[in-house]
Every structure is written in structure tokens, then in C-alpha cells.
Protein backbone atom coordinates (compact mmCIF):
# COMPACT_ATOMS: atom_id res chain seq x y z
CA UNK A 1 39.67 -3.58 -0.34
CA UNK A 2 41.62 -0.17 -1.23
CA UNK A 3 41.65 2.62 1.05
CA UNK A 4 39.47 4.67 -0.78
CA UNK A 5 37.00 1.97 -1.28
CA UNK A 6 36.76 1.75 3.30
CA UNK A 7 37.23 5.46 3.08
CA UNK A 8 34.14 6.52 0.74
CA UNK A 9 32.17 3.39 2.63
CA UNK A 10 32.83 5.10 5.86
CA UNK A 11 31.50 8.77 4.34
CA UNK A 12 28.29 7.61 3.15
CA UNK A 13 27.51 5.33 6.43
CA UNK A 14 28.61 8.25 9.04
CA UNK A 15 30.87 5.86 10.95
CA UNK A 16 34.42 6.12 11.05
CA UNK A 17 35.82 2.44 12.20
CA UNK A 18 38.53 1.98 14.83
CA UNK A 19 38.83 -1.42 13.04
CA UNK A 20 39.16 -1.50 9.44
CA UNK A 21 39.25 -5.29 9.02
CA UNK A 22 35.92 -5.43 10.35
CA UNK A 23 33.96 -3.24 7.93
CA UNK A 24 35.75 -5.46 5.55
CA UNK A 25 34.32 -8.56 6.63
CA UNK A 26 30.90 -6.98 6.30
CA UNK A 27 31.31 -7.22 2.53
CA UNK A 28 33.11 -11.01 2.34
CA UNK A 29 30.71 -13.63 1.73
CA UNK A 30 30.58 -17.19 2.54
CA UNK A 31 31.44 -18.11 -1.00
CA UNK A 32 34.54 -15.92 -0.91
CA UNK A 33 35.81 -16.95 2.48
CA UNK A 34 35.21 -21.21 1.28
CA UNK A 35 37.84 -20.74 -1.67
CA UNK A 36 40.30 -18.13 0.53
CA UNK A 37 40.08 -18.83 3.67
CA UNK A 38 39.30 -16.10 6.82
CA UNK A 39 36.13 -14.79 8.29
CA UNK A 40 32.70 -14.30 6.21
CA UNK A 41 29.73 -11.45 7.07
CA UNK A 42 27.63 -14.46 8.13
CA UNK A 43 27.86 -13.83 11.99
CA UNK A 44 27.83 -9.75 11.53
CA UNK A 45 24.84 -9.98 9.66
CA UNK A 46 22.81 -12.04 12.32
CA UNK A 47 24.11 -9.20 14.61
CA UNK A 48 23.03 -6.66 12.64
CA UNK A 49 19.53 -7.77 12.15
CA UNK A 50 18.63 -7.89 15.52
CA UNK A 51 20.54 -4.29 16.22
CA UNK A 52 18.43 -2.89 13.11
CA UNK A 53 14.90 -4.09 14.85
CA UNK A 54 15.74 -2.73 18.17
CA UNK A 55 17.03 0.56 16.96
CA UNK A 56 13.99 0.92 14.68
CA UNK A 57 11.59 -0.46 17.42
CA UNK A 58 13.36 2.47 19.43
CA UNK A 59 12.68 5.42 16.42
CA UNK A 60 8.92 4.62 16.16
CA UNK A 61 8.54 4.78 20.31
CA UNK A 62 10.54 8.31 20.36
CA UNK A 63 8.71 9.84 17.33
CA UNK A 64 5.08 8.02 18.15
CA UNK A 65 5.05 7.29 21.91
CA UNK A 66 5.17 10.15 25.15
CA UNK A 67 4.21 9.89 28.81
CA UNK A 68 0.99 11.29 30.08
CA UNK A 69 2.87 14.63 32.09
CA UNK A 70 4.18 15.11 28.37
CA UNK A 71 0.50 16.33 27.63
CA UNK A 72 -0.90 19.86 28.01
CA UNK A 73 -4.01 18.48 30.32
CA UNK A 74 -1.85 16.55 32.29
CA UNK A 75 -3.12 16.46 35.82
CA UNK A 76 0.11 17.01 38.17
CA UNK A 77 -1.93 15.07 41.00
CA UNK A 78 -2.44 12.23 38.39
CA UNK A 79 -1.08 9.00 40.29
CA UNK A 80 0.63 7.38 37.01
CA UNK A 81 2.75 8.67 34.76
CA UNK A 82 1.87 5.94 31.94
CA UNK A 83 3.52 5.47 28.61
CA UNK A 84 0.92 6.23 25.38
CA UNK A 85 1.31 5.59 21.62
CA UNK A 86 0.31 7.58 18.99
CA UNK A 87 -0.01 4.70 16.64
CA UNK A 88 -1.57 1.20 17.79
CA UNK A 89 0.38 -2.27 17.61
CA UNK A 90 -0.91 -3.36 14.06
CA UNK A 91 0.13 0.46 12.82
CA UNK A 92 3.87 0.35 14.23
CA UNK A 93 4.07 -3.27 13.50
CA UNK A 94 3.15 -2.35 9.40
CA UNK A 95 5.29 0.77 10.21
CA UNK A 96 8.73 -1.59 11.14
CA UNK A 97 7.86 -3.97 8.27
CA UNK A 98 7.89 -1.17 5.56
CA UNK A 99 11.37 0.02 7.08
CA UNK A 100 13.18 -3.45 7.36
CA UNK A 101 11.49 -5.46 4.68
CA UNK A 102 14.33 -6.66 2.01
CA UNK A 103 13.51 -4.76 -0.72
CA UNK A 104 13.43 -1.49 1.17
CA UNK A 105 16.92 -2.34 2.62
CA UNK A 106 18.33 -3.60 -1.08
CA UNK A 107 17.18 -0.08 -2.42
CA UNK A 108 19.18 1.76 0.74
CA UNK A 109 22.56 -0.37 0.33
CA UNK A 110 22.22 0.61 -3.84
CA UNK A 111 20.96 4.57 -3.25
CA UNK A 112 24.14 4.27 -0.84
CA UNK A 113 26.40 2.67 -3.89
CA UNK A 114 28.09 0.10 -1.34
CA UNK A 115 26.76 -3.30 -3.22
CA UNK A 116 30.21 -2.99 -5.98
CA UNK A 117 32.35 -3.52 -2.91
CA UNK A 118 30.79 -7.09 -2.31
CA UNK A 119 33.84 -9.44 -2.28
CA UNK A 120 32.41 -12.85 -3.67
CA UNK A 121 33.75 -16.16 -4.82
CA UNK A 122 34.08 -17.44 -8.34
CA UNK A 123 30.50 -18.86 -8.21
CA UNK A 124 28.56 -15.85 -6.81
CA UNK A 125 29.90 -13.27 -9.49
CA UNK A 126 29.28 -16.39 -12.30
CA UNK A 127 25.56 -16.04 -10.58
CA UNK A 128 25.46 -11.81 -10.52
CA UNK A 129 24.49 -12.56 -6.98
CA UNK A 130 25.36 -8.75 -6.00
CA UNK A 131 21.87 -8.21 -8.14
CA UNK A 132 20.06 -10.18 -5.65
CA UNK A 133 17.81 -8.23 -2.87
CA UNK A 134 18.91 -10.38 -0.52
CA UNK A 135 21.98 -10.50 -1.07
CA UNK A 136 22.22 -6.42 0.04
CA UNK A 137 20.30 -6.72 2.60
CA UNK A 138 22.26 -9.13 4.58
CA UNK A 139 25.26 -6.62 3.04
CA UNK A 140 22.84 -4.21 5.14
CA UNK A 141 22.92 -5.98 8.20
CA UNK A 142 26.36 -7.02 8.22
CA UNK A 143 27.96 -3.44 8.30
CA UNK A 144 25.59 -2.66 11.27
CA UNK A 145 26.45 -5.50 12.77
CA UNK A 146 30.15 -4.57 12.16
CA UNK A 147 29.52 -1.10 13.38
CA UNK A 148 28.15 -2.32 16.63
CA UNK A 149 31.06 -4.79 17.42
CA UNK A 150 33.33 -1.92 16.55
CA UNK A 151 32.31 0.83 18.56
CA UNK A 152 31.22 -1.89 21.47
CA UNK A 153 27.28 -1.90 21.07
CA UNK A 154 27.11 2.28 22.17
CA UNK A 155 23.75 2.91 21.31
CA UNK A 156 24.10 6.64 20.40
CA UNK A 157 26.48 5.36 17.15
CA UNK A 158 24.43 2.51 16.43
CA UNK A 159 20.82 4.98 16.18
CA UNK A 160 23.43 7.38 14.22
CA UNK A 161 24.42 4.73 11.97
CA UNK A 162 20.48 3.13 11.29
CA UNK A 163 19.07 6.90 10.76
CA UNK A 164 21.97 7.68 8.03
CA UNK A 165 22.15 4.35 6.66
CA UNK A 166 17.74 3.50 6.64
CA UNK A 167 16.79 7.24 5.91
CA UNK A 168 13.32 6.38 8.11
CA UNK A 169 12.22 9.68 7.25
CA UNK A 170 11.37 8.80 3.93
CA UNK A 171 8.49 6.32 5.20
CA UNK A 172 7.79 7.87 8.24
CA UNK A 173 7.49 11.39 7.33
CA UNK A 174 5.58 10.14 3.72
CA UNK A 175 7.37 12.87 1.82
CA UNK A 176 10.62 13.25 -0.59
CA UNK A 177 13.11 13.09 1.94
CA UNK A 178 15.42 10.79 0.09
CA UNK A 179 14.42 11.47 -3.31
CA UNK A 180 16.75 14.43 -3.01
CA UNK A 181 19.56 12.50 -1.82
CA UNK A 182 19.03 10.17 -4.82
CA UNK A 183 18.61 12.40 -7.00
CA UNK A 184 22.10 14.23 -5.55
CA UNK A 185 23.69 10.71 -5.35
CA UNK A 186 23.01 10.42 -9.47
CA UNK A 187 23.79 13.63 -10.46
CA UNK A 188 27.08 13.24 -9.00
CA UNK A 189 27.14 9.88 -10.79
CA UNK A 190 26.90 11.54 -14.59
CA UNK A 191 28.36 14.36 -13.83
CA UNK A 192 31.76 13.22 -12.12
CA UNK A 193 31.35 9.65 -12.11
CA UNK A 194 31.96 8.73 -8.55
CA UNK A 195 28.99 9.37 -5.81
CA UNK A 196 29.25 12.59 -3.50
CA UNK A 197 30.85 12.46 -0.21
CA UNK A 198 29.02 13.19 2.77
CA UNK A 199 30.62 14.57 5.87
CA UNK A 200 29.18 14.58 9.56
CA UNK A 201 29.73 16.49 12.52
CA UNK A 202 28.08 17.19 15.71
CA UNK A 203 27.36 20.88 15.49
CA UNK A 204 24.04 23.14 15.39
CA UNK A 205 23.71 25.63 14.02
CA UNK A 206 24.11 29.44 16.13
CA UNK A 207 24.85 32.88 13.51
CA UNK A 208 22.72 34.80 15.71
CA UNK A 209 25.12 38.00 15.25
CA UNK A 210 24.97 37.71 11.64
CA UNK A 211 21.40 38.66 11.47
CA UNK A 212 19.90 35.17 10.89
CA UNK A 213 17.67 34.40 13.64
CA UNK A 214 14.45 35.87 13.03
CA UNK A 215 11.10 34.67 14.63
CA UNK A 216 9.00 35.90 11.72
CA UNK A 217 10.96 33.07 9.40
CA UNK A 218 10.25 29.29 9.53
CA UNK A 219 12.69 28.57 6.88
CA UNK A 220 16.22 30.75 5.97
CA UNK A 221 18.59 29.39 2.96
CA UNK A 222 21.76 31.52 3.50
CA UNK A 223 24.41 32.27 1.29
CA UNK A 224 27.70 33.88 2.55
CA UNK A 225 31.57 33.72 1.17
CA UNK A 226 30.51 30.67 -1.28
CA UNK A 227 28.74 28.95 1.75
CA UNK A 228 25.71 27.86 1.62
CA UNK A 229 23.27 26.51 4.67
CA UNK A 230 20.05 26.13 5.38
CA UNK A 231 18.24 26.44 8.87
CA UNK A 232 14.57 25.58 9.94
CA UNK A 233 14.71 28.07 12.62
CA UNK A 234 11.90 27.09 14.77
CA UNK A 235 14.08 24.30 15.67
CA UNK A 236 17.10 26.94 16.29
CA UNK A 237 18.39 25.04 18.97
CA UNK A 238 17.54 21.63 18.85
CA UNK A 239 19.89 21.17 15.61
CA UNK A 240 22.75 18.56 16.39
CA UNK A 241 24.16 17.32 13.37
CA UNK A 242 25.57 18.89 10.41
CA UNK A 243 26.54 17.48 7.35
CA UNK A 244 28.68 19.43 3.98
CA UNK A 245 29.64 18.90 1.01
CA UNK A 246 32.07 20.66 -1.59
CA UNK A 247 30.71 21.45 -4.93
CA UNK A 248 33.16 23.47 -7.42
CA UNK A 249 34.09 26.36 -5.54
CA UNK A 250 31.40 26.22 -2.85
CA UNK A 251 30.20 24.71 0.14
CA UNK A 252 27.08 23.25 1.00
CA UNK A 253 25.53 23.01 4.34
CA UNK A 254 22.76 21.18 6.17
CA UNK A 255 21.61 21.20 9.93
CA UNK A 256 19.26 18.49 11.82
CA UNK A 257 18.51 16.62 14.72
CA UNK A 258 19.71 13.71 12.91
CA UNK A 259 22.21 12.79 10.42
CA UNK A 260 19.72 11.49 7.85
CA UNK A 261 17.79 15.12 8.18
CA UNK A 262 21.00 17.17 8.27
CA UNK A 263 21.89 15.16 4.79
CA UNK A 264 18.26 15.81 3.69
CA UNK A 265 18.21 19.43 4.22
CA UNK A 266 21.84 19.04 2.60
CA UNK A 267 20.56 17.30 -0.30
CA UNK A 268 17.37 19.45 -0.96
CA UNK A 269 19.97 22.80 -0.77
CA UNK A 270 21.77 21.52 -3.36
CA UNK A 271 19.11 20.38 -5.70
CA UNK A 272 17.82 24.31 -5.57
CA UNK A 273 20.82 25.50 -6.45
CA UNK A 274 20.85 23.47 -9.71
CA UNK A 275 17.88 23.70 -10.20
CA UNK A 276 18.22 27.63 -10.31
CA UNK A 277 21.58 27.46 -12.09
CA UNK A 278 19.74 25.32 -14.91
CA UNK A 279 22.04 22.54 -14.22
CA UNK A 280 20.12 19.33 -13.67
CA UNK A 281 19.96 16.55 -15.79
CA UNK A 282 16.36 16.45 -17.88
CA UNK A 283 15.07 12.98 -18.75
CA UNK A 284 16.66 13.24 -22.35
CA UNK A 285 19.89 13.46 -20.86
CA UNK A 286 19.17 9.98 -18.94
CA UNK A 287 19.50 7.97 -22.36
CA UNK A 288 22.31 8.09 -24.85
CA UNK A 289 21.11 6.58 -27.60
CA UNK A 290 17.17 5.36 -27.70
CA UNK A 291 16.49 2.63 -30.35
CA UNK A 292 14.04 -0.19 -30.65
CA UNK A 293 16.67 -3.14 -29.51
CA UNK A 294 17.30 -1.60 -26.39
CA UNK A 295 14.02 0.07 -26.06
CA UNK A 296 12.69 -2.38 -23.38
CA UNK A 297 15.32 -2.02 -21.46
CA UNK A 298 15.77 2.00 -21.60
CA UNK A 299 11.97 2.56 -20.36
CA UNK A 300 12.98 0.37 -17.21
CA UNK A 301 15.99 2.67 -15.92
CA UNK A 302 13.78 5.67 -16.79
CA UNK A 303 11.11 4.32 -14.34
CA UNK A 304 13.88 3.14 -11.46
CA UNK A 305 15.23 6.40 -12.09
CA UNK A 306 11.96 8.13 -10.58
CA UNK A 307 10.36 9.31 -13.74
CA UNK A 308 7.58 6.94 -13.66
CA UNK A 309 6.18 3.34 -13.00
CA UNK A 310 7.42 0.53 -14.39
CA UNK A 311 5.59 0.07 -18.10
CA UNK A 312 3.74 -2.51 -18.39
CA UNK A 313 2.59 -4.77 -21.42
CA UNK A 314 -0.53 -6.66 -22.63
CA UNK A 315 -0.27 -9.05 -25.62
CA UNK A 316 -2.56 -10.49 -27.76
CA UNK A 317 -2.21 -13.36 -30.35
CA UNK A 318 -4.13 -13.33 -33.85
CA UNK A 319 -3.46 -15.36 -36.98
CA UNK A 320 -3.10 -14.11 -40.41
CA UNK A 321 -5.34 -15.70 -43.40
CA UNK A 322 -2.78 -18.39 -43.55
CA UNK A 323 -2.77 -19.23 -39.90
CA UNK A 324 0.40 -17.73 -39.00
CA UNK A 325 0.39 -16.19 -35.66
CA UNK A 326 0.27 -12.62 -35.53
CA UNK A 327 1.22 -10.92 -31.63
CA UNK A 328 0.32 -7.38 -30.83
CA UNK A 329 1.38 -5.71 -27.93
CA UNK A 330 0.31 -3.00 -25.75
CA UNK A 331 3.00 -0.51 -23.38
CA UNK A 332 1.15 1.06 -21.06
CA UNK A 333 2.63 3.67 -18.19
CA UNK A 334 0.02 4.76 -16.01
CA UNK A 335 1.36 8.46 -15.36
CA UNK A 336 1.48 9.10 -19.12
CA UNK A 337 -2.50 8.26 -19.24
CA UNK A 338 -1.29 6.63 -22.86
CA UNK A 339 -0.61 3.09 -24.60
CA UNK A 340 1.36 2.32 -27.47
CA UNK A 341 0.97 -0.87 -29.43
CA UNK A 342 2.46 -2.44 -32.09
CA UNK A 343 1.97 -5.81 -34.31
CA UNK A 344 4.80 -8.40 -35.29
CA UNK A 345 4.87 -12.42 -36.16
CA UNK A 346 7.25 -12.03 -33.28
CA UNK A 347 6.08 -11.80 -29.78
CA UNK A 348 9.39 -10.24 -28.76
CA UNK A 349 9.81 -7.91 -31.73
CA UNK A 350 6.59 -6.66 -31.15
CA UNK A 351 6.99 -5.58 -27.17
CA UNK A 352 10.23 -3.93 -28.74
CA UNK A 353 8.31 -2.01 -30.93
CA UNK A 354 5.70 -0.79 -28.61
CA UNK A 355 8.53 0.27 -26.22
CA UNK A 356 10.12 2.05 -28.60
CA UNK A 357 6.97 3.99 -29.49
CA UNK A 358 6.81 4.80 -25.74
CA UNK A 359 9.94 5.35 -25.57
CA UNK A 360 9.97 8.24 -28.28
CA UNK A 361 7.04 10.09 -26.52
CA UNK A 362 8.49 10.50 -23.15
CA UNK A 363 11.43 11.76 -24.24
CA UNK A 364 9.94 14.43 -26.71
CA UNK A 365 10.50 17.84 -26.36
């Protein structure tokens, strides 16, 4: 693996590794290591699984459980100090499955753009393998497992490393949190082909002289000298990460008690500042050249790409007066609250055709 390649993997998981050779073995599979010889992510990624379900076990009792004195009618004379739950055993059980399910952990390793560093044997590149869900999830798993190894199971890294890597916040806030690093992450993408780089640090936030801190304001997006940053200033102090990011000529800055918020608020900056620079990409831009052959396929990255569901199809098979069949088929997107149909002798060239026709309206004008 190049340099670069453990460099950029290193940005986007907020680790730096004392031990290159391990975060390599995170991406060798068993199929690689049978026809070369060494070490495969087998072992790391039995590690990792069972440091990902404690350190998420560990997230849901910090954000969802507190001790009685926590509360404002605590007694003081009270004889027990007990430990309560927001959220009851079935909730937080749901709760950890929607975080560490495969799919959910296949989307995180591909929003993070580390699957194209897999290093496979002959066989498992014959078989597109790297396409497989599980296949990045145990990529998942193996690079925490190779992170906790590496910096010798310290638990402060390890939470670091889940919260940038997971993004929780996203499921257990229920709002956009990482649609705005996605949508950052592919912007990046068409505009300078390469994903952006992230950088951490431990460091709040404190401009007090500068006029910033006022208890009137719940939200402040400052810009100064090319620098921008943005603060949620009822949690003024309680800011520990920071994360940045070069764009052109200026700097972009986010602040939160995590590294996954910090990148959020990060994220979400920069999206504004496209957004009121006019310099996002519109869904027309998404698709160079829409046509009937490819049709099928173009609605499908439209809909991974966050514009809608995936479309789906109905068919239905008729026969002419001579008896020869005759297949018409229905797209359907629910969002668009429309259908588009179309009639062929061919199943196949008919769901073309429908696509196409659905294809054609959501990227009008």
C-alpha cells in the first residue's frame, strides 16, 4: 500500500498509527495472504467486533443512562445512588442493532472511501467481492481491531476512533448529521476527484476577546482572515475536538465534543458556503449522458446518491392478436407521487423504456 493510500486512510479514521504494517493488514484478506504468504485481517476483525459492541454499548449508556443525584429532585438523604436508563432493554438493544448491523457498517466503510484499498487475491477481485456488504464490514472491524492493538486497547482512542469512523449521531440523533459529510465527501469527489481530508485536534474553541461569546446567541458562524468556524455557544466550554479543512484559499472550521460532531458541524459549514456561493452540484450535474440503455442503471445512483428511493417496477404480460407476448412496465418512485410505463415484446426493453421516461422527468428543469 503507498504512503498516501495509509496516509489519507489515517485522515478520514482520526487515528494516526505507531504501526503502519498493522493498518495494512486490516485491508489483506484471507484470499490474498493464501497465494502471498503473511498475515490476513481475519484475527483483527474478530477483535474489532467485539471492541465495536462494547464501545457502542458504552455511547448509548453515556447519552441514555445517569445516576439518580444526576436528577434535579434528587433527595441528598436518598440511601442509593442507582443507575437509570432513559431507554429500556428492547429500545437500546434495537438502538445497537441499527448501529452495527452490516449494511449500516458497509455504507460507513464506502461514505469513508476505504473499500478500493482492499488487497485481495486473484479469486476475490474475479468475484468483485469488495462489492459485498460483508465484505466491508469485516474491512470495518478489522481497522478497529487494528487500531486497538496499536494504541494498546486505550479506550479514549478506541471511543475516538468508533464515533469518527460509525458517525452514531446520524441514528441516534435521527437527523442529517452525515448527510452533510456525504454530501461534502462527493462534492469533493466531482469536483477534484479525490475525497476531502479531514484533520483532528484536541482543541475547543475560546475567542472570547474577539467579541464572539454572546449569551443572547445559540448558534455563531464566523468568518475572519479566510477562516471560517462555527460555534454552538451554549456548549462554549464543553467543545473538545476540532476538525479543518482547506478549501481554495480558505479554511474551514468545526468544534464538538466529539470528532464525528466537530466533522459534522465541519461538514454542514461548508455545505452553506456553497450553497451561498451557488456552487453545489444540482441533480443534472449527477448524470453525463441520460439515455434509455443506461437508463436503469442512472435512476439507481440518483437514488443512492440521496435524491430519492430506489424506483421500483411492476410488469405486466399481454399477448397481441397473434399470441405474441406483449410486457408493459411500470417505474414508480414514491417521492415523485408519479409512474411511467411503457410497452415492448421485450420484458427488458420495456423496464428500459419506462426508466428512461422517469429518468427524463427528474432531471427536467
Amino acid at each position: 500500500m503507498k504512503n498516501e493510500d495509509l496516509k489519507f486512510i489515517q485522515e478520514q479514521i482520526g487515528y494516526e498509527f505507531k504501526n503502519l504494517d498493522l493498518l495494512q493488514q486490516a485491508f489483506i484478506r484471507r484470499s490474498y495472504s493464501q497465494e502471498h504468504g503473511g498475515e490476513d485481517n481475519e484475527v483483527l476483525e474478530f477483535i474489532g467486533d467485539k471492541v465495536l459492541d462494547f464501545i457502542v454499548v458504552k455511547l448509548l449508556s453515556e447519552r441514555y443512562g445517569f445516576t439518580l443525584s444526576e436528577c434535579d429532585d434528587y433527595d441528598a438523604n436518598e440511601e442509593f445512588d442507582e443507575f437509570a436508563c432513559e431507554k429500556k432493554e428492547s429500545e437500546l438493544t434495537e438502538i445497537k442493532k441499527a448501529l452495527v448491523q452490516k449494511q449500516n457498517l458497509s455504507t460507513r466503510i464506502e461514505i469513508l472511501g476505504l473499500e478500493k484499498f482492499l488487497i485481495l487475491g486473484k479469486g476475490d477481485i474475479q468475484k468483485k467481492v469488495y462489492k459485498e456488504d460483508s465484505v466491508k464490514e469485516d474491512l470495518f472491524e478489522a481497522i478497529l481491531g487494528a487500531v486497538a492493538i496499536d494504541s494498546n486497547w486505550d479506550m479514549k482512542i478506541l471511543q475516538s476512533a468508533v464515533e469518527v469512523m460509525l458517525g452514531p449521531d446520524s441514528i441516534l440523533c435521527g437527523d442529517d448529521v452525515d448527510n452533510y459529510v456525504s454530501h461534502i465527501q462527493e462534492w469533493f469527489v466531482k469536483e477534484y476527484g479525490a475525497y476531502p481530508k479531514f484533520n483532528y485536534d484536541n482543541s475547543s474553541y475560546y475567542d472570547e476577546a474577539n467579541g464572539f461569546r454572546r449569551a443572547n446567541e445559540i448558534r455563531a458562524k464566523i468568518e475572519r482572515d479566510n477562516v471560517f468556524q462555527i460555534i454552538n455557544v451554549q456548549e462554549y466550554y464543553q467543545t473538545h475536538f476540532k476538525c479543518w479543512l482547506d478549501l481554495s484559499d480558505k479554511r474551514f472550521i468545526g468544534y464538538g465534543t466529539s470528532k464525528s460532531l466537530a466533522r459534522k458541524d465541519l461538514c454542514k459549514l461548508i455545505y452553506e458556503h456553497l450553497e451561498d456561493n451557488d456552487l453545489l452540484y444540482s441533480i443534472r450535474d449527477e448524470i453525463d449522458n441520460p439515455n434509455k440503455a443506461d437508463a436503469i442503471n442512472q435512476l439507481e445512483i440518483l437514488a443512492r446518491r440521496g435524491y430519492f428511493s430506489i424506483p421500483t417496477y411492476k410488469f405486466e404480460e399481454t399477448h397481441d392478436e397473434n399470441g405474441n407476448p406483449v410486457w408493459k412496465s411500470t417505474c414508480c418512485i414514491t417521492e415523485e407521487n408519479q409512474s411511467f410505463s411503457a410497452k415492448s415484446s421485450s420484458k427488458k426493453d420495456s423496464k428500459k423504456s419506462a426508466a428512461f421516461k422517469m429518468l427524463q422527468y427528474v432531471l427536467k428543469d
